[in-house]
Protein backbone atom coordinates (compact mmCIF):
# COMPACT_ATOMS: atom_id res chain seq x y z
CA UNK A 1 31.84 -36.09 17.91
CA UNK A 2 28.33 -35.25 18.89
CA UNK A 3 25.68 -35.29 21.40
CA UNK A 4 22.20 -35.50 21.14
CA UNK A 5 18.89 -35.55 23.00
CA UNK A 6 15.32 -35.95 21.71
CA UNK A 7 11.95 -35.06 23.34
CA UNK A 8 9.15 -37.22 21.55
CA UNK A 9 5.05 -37.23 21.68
CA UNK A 10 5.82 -33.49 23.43
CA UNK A 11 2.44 -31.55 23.17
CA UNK A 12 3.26 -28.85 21.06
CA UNK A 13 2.85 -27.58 17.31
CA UNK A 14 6.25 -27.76 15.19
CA UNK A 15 5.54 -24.68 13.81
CA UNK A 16 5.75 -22.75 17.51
CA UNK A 17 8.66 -24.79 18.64
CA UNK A 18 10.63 -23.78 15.53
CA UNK A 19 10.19 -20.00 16.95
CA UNK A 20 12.19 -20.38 19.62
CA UNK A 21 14.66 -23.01 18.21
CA UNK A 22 15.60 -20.25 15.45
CA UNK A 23 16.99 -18.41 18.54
CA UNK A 24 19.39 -20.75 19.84
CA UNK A 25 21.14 -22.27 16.81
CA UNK A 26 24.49 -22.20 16.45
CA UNK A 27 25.00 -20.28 19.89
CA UNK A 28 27.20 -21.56 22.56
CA UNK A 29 25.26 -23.71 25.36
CA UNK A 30 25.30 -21.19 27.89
CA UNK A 31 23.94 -18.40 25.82
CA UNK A 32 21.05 -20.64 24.50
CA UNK A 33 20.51 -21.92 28.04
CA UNK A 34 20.09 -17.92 28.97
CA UNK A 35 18.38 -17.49 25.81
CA UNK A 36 15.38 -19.67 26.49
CA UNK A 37 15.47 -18.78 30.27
CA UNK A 38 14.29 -15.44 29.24
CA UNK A 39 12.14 -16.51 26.70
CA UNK A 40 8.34 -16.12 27.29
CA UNK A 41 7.14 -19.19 25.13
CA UNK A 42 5.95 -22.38 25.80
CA UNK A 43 8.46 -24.47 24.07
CA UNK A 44 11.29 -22.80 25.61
CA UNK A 45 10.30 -25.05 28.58
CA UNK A 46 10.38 -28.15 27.14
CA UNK A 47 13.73 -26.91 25.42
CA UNK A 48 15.61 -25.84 28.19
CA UNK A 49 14.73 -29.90 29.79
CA UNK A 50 16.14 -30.73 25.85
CA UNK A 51 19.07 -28.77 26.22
CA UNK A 52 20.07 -29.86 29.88
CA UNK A 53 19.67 -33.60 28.59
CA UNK A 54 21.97 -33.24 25.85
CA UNK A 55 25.03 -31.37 27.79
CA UNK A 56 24.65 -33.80 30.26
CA UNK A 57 24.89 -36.68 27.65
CA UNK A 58 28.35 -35.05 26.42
CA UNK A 59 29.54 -34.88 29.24
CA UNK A 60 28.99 -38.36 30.71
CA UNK A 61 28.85 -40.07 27.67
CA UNK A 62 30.68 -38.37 25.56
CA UNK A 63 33.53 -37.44 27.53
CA UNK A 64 33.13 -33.46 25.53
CA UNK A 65 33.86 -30.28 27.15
CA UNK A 66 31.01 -28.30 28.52
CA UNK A 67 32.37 -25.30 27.93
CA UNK A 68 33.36 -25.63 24.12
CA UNK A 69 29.77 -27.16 23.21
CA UNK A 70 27.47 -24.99 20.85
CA UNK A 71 23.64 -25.76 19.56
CA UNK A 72 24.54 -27.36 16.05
CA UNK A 73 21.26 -28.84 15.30
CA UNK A 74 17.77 -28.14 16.30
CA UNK A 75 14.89 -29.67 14.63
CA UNK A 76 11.28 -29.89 15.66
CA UNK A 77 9.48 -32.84 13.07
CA UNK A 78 5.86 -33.17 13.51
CA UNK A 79 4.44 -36.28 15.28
CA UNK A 80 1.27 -37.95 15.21
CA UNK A 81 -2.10 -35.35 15.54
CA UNK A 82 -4.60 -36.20 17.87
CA UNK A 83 -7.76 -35.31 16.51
CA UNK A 84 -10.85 -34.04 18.65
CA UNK A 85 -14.16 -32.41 17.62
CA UNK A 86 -16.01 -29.44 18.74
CA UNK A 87 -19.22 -29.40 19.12
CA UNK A 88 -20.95 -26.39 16.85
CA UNK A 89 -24.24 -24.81 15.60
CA UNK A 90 -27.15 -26.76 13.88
CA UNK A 91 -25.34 -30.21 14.52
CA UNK A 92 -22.41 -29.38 12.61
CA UNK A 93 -18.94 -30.63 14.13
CA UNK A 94 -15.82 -28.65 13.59
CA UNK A 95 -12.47 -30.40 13.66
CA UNK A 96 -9.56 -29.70 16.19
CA UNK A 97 -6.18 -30.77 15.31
CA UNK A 98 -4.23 -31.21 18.66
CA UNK A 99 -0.54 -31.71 17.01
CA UNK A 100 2.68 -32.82 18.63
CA UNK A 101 6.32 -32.86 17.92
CA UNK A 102 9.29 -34.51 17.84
CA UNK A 103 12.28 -32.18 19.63
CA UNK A 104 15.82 -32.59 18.45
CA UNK A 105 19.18 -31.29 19.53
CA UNK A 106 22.48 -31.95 18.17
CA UNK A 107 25.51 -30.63 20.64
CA UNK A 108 29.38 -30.24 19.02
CA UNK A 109 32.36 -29.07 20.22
CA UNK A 110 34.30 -26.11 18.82
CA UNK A 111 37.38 -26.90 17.32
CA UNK A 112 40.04 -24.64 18.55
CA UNK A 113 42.17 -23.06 15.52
């Protein structure tokens, strides 16, 4: 049993969202939760909205135990790029890749052994 949540379009490069999600993988929710509330990074904003989403989808829809969820799966997969152009010397343009991502995470309860 899982439970997921998914932040699309968010504006934000993969490659600095994948910073912070290397933090909270495989950590219990509340340690992640802590983890990117004392984070200073942009994407631990939009993660910690992520996060909140997908505890509260195990627990409603899921029926899971808050307590025994951990981070199984975070993934950050580039969306579309929107591009713009800076103006620049002599009449030259210079291209400016504004990218976004797709957020992803996968909740799972521990099984007790």
């Amino acid at each position: 049993m899982e439970a997921t949540a998914t932040h699309k379009y968010a504006r934000i490069s993969p490659r600095k969202a994948k910073i912070v999600m290397d933090l909270i993988r495989n950590k219990p929710v509340g340690e992640a939760m802590g983890i990117l509330k004392n984070t200073p990074k942009a994407a631990s904003e939009l993660l910690i909205k992520v996060l909140g989403t997908a505890i509260a989808n195990a627990e409603n829809n899921h029926s899971m135990n808050a307590d025994a969820l951990y981070v199984a799966e975070v993934t950050a997969d580039p969306g579309p790029i929107m591009k713009r152009v800076q103006p620049r010397a002599q009449g030259r343009a210079f291209r400016i890749n504004k990218r976004t991502s797709h957020l992803k995470i996968v909740l799972k309860e521990k099984e007790e052994v």
